[in-house]
Protein backbone atom coordinates (compact mmCIF):
# COMPACT_ATOMS: atom_id res chain seq x y z
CA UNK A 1 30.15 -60.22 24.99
CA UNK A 2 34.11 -60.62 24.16
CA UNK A 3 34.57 -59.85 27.60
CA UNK A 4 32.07 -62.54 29.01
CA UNK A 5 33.69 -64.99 26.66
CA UNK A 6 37.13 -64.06 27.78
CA UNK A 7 36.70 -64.48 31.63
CA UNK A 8 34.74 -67.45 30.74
CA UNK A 9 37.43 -69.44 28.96
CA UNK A 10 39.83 -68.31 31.97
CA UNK A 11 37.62 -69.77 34.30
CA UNK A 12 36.56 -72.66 32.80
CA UNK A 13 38.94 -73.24 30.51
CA UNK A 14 36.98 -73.69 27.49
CA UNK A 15 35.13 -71.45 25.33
CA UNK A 16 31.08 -71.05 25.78
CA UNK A 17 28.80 -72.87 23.62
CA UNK A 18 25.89 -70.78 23.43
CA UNK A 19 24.78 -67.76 25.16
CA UNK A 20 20.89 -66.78 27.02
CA UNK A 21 20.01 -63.41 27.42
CA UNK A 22 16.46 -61.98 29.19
CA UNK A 23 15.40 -58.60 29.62
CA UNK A 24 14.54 -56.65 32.52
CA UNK A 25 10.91 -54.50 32.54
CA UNK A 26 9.61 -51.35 33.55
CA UNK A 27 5.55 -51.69 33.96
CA UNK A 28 4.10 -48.46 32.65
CA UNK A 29 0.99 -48.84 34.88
CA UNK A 30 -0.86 -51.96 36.77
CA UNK A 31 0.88 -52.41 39.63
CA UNK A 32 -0.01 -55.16 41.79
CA UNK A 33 -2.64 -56.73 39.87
CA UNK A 34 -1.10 -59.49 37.78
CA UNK A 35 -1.79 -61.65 40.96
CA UNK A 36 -5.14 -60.57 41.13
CA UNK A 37 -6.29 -61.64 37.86
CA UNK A 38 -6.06 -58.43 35.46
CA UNK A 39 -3.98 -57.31 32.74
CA UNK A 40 -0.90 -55.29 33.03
CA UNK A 41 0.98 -53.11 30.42
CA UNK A 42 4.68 -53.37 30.75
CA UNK A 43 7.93 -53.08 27.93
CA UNK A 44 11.28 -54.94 28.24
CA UNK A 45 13.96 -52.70 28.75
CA UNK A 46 17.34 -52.97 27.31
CA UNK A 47 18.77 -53.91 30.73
CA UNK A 48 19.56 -57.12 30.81
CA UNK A 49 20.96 -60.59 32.04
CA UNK A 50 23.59 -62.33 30.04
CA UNK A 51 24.82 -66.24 30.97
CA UNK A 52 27.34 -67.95 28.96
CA UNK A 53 26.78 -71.65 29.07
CA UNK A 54 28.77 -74.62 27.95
CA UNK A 55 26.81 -78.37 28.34
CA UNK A 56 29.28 -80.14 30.51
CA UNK A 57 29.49 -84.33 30.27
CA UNK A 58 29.08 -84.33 34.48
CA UNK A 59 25.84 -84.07 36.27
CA UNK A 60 27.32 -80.41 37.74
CA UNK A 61 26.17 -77.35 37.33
CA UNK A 62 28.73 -74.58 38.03
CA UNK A 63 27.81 -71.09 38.18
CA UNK A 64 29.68 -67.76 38.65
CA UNK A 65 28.81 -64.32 38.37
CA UNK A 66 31.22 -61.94 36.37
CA UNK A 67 30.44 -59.65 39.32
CA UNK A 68 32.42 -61.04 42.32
CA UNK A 69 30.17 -59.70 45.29
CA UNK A 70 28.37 -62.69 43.74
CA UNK A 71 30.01 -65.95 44.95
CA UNK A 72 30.64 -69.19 43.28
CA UNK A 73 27.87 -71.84 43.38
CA UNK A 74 27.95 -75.27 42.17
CA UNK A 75 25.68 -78.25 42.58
CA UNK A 76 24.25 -81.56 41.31
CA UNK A 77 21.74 -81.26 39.35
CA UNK A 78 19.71 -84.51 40.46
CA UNK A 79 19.76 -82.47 43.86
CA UNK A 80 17.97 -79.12 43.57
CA UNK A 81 18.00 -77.62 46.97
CA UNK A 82 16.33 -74.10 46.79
CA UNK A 83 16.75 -72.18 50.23
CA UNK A 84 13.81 -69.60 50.64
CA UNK A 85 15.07 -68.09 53.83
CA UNK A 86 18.27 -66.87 51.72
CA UNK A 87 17.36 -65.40 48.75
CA UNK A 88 21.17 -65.34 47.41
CA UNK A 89 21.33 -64.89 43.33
CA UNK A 90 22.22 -69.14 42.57
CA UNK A 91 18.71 -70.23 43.88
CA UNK A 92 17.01 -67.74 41.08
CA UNK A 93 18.80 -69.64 38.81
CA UNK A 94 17.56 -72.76 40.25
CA UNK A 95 14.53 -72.28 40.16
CA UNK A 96 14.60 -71.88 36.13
CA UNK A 97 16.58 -74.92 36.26
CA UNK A 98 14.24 -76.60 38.23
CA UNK A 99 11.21 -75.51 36.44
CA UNK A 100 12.65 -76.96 33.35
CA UNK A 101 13.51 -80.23 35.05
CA UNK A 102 10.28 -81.24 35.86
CA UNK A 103 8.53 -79.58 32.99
CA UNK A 104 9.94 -82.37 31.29
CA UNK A 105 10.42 -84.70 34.12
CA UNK A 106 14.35 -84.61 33.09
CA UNK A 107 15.73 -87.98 34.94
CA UNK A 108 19.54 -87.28 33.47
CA UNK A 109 19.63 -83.46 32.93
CA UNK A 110 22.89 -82.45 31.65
CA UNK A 111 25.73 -80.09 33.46
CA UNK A 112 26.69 -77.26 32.72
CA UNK A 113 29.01 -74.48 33.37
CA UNK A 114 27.81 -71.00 33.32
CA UNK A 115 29.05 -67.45 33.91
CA UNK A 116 26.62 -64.68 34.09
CA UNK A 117 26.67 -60.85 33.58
CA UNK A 118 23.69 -58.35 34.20
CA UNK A 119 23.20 -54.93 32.94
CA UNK A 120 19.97 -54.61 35.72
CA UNK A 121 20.57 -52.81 38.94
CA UNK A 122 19.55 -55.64 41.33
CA UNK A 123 16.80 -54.97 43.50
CA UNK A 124 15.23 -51.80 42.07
CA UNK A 125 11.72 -52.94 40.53
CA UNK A 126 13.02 -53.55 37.39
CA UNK A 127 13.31 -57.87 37.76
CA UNK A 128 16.26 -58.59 37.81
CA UNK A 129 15.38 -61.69 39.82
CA UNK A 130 12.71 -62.76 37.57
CA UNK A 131 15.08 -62.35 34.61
CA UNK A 132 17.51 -64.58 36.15
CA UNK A 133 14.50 -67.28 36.53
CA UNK A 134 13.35 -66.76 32.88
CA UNK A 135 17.87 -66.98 31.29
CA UNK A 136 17.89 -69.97 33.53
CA UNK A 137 15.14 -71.56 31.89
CA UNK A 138 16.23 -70.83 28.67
CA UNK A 139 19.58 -72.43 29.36
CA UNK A 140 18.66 -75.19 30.59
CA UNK A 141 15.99 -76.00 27.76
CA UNK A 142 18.94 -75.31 25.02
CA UNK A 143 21.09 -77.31 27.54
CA UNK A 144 18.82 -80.61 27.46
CA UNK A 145 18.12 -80.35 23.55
CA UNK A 146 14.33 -79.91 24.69
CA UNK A 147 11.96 -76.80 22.73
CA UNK A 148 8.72 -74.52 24.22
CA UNK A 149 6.80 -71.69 22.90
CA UNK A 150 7.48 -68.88 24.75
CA UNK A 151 4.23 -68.67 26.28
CA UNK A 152 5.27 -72.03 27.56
CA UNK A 153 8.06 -71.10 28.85
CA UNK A 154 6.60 -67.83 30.44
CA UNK A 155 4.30 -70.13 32.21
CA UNK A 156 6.70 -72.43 33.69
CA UNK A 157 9.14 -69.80 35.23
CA UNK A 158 5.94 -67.87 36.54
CA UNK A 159 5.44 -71.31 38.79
CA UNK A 160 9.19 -71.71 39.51
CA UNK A 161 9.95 -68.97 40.43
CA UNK A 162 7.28 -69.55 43.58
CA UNK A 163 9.80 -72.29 44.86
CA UNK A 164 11.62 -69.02 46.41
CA UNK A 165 8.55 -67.71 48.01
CA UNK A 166 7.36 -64.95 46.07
CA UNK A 167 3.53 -65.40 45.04
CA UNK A 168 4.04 -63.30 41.91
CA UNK A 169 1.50 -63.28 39.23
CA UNK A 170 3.53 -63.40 36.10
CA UNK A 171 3.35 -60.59 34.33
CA UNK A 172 7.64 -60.23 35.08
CA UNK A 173 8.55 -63.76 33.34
CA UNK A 174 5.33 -62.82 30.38
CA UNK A 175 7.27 -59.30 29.23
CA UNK A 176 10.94 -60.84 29.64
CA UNK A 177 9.99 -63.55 27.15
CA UNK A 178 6.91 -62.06 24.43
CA UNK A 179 8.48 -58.58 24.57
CA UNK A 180 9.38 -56.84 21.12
CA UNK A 181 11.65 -54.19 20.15
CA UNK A 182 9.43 -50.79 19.79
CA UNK A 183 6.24 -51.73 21.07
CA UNK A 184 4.95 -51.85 24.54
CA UNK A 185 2.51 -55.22 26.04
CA UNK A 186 -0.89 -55.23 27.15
CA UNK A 187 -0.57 -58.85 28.75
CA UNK A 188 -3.42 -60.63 29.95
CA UNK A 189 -3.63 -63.74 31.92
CA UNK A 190 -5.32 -67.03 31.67
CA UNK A 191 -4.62 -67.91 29.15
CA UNK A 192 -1.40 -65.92 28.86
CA UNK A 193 -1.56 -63.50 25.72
CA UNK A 194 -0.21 -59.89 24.73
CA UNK A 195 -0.73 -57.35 22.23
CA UNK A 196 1.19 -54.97 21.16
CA UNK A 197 0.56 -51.14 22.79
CA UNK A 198 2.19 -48.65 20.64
CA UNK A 199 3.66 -45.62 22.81
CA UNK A 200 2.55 -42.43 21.39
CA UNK A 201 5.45 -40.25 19.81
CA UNK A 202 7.00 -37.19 21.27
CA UNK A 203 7.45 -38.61 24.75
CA UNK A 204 10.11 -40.62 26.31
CA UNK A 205 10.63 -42.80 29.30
CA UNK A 206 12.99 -42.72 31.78
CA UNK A 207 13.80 -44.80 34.81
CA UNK A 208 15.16 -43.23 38.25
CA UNK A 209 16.44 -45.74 40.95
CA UNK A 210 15.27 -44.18 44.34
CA UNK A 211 18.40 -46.30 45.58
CA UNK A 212 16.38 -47.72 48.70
CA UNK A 213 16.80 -51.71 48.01
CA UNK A 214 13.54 -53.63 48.28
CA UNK A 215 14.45 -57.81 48.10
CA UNK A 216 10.88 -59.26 47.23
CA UNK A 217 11.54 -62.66 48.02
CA UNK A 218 12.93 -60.99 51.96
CA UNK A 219 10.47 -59.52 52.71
CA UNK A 220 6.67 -60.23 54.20
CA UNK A 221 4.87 -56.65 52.24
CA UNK A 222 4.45 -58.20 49.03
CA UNK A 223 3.29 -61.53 50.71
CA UNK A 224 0.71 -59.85 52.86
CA UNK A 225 -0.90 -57.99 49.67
CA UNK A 226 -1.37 -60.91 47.80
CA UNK A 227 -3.17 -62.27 51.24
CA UNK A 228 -5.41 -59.24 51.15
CA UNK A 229 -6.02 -59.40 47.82
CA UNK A 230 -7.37 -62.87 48.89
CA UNK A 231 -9.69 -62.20 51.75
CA UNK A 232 -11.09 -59.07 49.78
CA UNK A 233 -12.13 -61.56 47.29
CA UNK A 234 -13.69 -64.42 49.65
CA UNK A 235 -16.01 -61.27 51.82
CA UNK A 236 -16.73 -59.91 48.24
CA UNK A 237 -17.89 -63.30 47.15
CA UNK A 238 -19.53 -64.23 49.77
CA UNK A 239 -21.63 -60.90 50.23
CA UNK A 240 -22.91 -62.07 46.80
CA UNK A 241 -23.73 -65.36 47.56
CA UNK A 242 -20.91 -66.61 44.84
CA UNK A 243 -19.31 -69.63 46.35
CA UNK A 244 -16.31 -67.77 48.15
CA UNK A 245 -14.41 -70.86 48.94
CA UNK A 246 -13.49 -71.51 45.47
CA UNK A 247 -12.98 -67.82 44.78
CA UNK A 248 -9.14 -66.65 44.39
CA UNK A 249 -9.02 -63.59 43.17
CA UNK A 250 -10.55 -60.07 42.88
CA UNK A 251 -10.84 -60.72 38.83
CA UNK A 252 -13.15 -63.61 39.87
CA UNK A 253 -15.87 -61.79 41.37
CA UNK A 254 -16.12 -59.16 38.60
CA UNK A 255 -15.94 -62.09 35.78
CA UNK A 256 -19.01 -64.35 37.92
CA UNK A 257 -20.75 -61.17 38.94
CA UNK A 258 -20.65 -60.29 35.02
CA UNK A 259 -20.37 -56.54 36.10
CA UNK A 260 -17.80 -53.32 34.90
CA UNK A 261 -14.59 -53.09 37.21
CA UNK A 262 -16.66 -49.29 37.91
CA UNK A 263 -19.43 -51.41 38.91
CA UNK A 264 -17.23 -53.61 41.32
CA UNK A 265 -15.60 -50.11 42.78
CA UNK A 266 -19.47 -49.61 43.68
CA UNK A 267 -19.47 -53.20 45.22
CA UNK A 268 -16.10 -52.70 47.38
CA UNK A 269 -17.96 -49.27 49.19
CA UNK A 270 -21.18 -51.08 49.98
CA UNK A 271 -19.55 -54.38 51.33
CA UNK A 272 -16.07 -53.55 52.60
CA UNK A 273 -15.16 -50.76 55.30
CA UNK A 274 -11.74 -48.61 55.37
CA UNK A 275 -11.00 -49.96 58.88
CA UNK A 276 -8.68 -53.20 58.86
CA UNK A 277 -10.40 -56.52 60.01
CA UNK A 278 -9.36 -58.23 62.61
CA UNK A 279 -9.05 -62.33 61.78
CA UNK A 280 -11.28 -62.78 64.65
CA UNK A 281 -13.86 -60.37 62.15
CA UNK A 282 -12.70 -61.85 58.61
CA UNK A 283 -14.22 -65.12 60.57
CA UNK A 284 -17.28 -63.93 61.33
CA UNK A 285 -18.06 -62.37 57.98
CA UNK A 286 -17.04 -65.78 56.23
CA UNK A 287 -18.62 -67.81 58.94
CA UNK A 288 -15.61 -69.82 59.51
CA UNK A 289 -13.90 -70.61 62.79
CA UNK A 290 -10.27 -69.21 63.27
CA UNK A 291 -9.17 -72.89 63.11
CA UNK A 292 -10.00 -72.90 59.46
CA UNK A 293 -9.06 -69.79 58.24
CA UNK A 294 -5.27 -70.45 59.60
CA UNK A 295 -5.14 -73.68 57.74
CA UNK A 296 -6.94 -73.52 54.54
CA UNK A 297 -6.69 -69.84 53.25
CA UNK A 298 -3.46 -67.92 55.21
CA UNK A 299 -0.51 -69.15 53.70
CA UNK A 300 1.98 -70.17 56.51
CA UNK A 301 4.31 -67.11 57.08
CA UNK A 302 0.41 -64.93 57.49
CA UNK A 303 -0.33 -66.65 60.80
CA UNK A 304 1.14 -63.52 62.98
CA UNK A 305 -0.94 -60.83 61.13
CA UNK A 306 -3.61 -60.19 63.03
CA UNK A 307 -5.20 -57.08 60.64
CA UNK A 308 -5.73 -56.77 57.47
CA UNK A 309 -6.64 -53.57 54.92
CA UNK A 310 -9.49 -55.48 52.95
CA UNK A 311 -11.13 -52.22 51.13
CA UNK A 312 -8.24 -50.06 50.17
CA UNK A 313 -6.63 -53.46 48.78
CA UNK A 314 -9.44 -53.95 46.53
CA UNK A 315 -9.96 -50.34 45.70
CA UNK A 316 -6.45 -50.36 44.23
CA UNK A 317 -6.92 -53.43 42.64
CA UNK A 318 -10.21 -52.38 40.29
CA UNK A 319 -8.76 -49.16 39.70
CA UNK A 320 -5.73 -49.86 38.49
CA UNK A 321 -7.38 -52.48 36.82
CA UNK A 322 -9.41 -49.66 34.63
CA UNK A 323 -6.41 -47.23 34.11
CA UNK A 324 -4.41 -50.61 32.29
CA UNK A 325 -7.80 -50.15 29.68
CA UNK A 326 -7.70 -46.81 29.68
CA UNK A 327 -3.80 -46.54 28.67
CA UNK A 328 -4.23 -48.87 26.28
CA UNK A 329 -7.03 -47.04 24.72
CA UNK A 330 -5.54 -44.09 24.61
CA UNK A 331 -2.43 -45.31 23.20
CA UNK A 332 -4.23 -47.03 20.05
CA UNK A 333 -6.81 -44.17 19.51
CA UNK A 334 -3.90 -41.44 20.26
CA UNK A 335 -6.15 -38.18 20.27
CA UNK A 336 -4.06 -34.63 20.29
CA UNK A 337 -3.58 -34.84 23.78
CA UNK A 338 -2.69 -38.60 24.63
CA UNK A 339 0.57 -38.17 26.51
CA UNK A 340 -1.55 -35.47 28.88
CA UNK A 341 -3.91 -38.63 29.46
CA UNK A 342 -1.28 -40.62 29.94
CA UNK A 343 0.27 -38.93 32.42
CA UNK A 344 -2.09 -38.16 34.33
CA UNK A 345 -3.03 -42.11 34.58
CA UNK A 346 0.57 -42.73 35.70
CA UNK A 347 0.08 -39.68 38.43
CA UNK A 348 -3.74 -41.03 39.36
CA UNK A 349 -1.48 -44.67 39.58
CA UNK A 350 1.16 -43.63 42.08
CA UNK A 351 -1.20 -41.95 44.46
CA UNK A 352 -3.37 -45.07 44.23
CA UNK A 353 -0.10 -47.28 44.91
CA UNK A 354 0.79 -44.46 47.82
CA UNK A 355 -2.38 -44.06 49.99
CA UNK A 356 -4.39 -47.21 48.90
CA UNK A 357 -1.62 -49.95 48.49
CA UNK A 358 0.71 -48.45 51.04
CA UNK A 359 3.80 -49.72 48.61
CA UNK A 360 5.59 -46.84 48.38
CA UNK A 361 8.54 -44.75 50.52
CA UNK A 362 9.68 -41.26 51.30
CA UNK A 363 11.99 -41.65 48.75
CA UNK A 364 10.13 -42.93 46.08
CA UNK A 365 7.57 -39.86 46.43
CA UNK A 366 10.31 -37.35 46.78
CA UNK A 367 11.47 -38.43 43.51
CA UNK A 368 7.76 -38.81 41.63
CA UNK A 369 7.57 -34.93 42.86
CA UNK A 370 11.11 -34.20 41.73
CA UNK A 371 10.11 -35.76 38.33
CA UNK A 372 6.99 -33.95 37.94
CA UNK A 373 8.16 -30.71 38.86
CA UNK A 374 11.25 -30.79 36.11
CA UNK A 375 8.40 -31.23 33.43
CA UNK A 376 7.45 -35.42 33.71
CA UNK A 377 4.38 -35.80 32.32
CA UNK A 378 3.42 -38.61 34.22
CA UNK A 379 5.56 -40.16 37.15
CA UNK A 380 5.01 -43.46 39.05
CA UNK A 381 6.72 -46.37 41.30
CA UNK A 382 7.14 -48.93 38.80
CA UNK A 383 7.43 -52.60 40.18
CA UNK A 384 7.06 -53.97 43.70
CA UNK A 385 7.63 -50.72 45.61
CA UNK A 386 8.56 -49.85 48.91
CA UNK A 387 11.80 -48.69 47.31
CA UNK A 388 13.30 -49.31 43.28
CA UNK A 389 12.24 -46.93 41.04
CA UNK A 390 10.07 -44.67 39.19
CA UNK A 391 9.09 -44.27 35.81
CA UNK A 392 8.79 -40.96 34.12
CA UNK A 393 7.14 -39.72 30.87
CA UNK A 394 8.96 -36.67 29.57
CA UNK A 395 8.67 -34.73 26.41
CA UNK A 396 11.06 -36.27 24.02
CA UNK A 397 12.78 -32.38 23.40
CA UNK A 398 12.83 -31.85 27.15
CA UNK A 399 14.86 -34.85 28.15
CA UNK A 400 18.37 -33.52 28.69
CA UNK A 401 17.42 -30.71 30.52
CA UNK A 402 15.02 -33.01 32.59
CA UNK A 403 18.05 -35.65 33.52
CA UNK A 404 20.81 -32.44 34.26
CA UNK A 405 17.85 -31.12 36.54
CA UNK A 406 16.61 -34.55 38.43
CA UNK A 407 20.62 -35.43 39.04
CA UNK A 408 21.20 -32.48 40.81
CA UNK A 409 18.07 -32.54 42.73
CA UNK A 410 17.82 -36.06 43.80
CA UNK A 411 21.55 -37.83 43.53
CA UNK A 412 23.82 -35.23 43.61
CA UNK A 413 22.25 -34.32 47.40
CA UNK A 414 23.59 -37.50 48.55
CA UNK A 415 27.11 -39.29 48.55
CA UNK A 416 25.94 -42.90 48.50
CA UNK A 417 23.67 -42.02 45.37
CA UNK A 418 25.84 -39.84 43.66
CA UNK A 419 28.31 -42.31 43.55
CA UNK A 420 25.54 -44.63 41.49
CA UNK A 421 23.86 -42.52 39.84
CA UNK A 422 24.65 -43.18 35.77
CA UNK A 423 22.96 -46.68 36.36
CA UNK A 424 20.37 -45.34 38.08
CA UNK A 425 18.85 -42.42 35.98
CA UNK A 426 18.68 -43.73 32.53
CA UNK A 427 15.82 -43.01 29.15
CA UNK A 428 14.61 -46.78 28.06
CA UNK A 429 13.15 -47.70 25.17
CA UNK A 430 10.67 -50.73 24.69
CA UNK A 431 13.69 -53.96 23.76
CA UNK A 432 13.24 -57.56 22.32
CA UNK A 433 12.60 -60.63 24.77
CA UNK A 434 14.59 -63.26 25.90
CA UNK A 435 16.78 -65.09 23.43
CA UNK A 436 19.71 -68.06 22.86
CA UNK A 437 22.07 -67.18 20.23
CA UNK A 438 25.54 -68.77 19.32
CA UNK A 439 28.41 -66.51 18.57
CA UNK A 440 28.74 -65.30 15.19
């Protein structure tokens, strides 16, 4: 922090008023359906982002990053111009900002001039990005003078943080901001609540960066999953005679339907087949022409993708779905052999995410197997996928052996990650949420 505040003051010339810090996560298990509808179970981790901030009497927000690979950024603030083609760091940050601005419909939003530190390795699952979106909020609430419950807030950078073009589903901006120090979340979605999950003793987690970048926001994966997420939910709705134009998402059907999410695994094997559909075939089914489907349910960067994995998708989806209960369960009834049931959700998890979600790499499964075989109980892909990291439960006694072994086996193989690797292999434990404080 005396740092921060010293290259502050030499930048700006004046010493920071208050300081915003936000979290970054690691989910323990749900992957991919936050979007969809159904709870997830994530902790904050002690990773973090850090902005000092000092309310400036000009309508100018400047911004600069402690680390310089980050450049400068400065702009008016009655002029928020978010570029989704670029997803450099300052539009993150704008579209807090933003958010915040018309929240409140802000017509003179102050300035300010900010410098901001992270502890989070960027692009490796853990949301950074979504951090940045939920300090930048912050600030600029503290900023204008103006106050929100958390869950408010939570809400707010969920939707802003869609002006860069990631259709996230919230659970990111939910842990960064409701987390607590000790305890695990099971968050659950409209409306937004969570409750605490207290991790079972004798285990600990740890976080290993496979060190293959995966930008969300850059890339079309993430978008296409949330589009197939979609269309499983129209052809599952309609095979039911539910009205599937107004249907969204797979948590729909089950709640209309009234059935378990076993029951709707039933449903997806009767009505959906393993082979991709063709749009020309997700029109027939829905009895739509092509015209229609282009313009009122694929979103505009879908219009090249011509097939789609419909029953895997939803397979994942309702699966997952049940392992977030189980966990949960397990964790508050904590019989003799929890973290064994734990684990082997997280393993059932990743080789759900793997073969049925298709969002995970080489490297990523090289290092789940690494994990496992230096005595993780459990080992997943935590976040996006398609590179970041996993998450590992190991037995609390077994840790130091378990990081000596994994380092040698996975980073110390390779020159780019052996040069990384002491941010990248780390033991977490569950941190506090998001925060403003003034220096003491």
């Amino acid at each position: 922090l005396q740092k921060l505040k010293e290259m502050f003051i030499s930048k700006f010339g004046s010493a920071p008023k208050f300081y915003a810090r936000a979290p970054g996560r690691v989910n323990l298990i749900g992957e991919h359906i936050d979007y969809c509808g159904y709870a997830v179970l994530p902790m904050a981790i002690e990773q973090d982002i850090l902005i000092a901030v000092e309310p400036v009497q000009t309508q100018v927000v400047q911004l600069a990053n402690i680390n310089s690979s980050y450049l400068d950024f400065s702009t008016s603030v009655n002029n928020i111009q978010i570029n989704k083609t670029k997803p450099q760091w300052h539009n993150y940050f704008l579209c807090g900002l933003k958010g915040i601005q018309e929240h409140f419909g802000l017509n003179n939003p102050t300035g300010m001039n900010c410098l901001l530190d992270g502890t989070i390795p960027p692009s490796s699952g853990l949301s950074s990005s979504s951090a940045l979106v939920c300090c930048a909020g912050l600030v600029t609430l503290r900023a204008n003078g103006k106050t929100l419950s958390k869950v408010e807030l939570a809400e707010i950078c969920t939707k802003s943080e869609r002006y860069i073009g990631t259709e996230g589903g919230g659970m990111d901006q939910s842990i960064s901001f409701l987390a607590e120090e000790g305890t695990a979340k099971l968050i659950e979605f409209s409306p937004l609540r969570a409750t605490d999950v207290r991790l079972p003793s004798g285990a600990t987690f740890v976080i290993a960066n496979s060190c293959v970048e995966m930008n969300k926001a850059a890339t079309s994966h993430f978008n296409i999953r949330v589009m197939e997420c979609r269309l499983a939910t129209k052809l599952l709705s309609k095979s039911k005679g539910l009205e599937w134009r107004k249907m969204l998402r797979l948590h729909d059907v089950q709640t209309k339907l009234g059935v378990s999410l076993e029951e709707m695994l039933t449903i997806v094997e009767e009505v959906l087949h393993p082979e991709p559909y063709s749009t020309e075939e997700i029109c027939k089914c829905l009895g739509i022409s092509l015209e229609e489907l282009r313009s009122q349910i694929l979103s505009q960067n879908m219009q090249d993708v011509s097939a789609f994995k419909l029953y895997q998708r939803a397979k994942h989806v309702y699966s997952e779905a049940a392992r977030v209960l189980e966990f949960q369960k397990i964790c508050s009834e904590a019989p003799a052999n929890a973290l064994h049931l734990l684990g082997e959700l997280m393993k059932q998890s990743h080789i759900s995410c793997r073969e049925m979600y298709e969002c995970s790499c080489p490297e990523l499964d090289r290092l789940v197997d690494i994990c496992l075989q230096f005595g993780a109980i459990g080992s997943r892909l935590t976040g996006a996928g398609w590179g970041g990291c996993t998450v590992s439960m190991v037995p609390t006694d077994k840790l130091n052996t378990f990081l000596k072994n994994v380092k040698k086996a996975y980073y110390q193989t390779d020159g780019q990650r052996l040069a990384v690797e002491n941010n990248n292999l780390f033991a977490t434990k569950p941190g506090r949420g998001a925060l403003v404080f003034v220096e003491a």
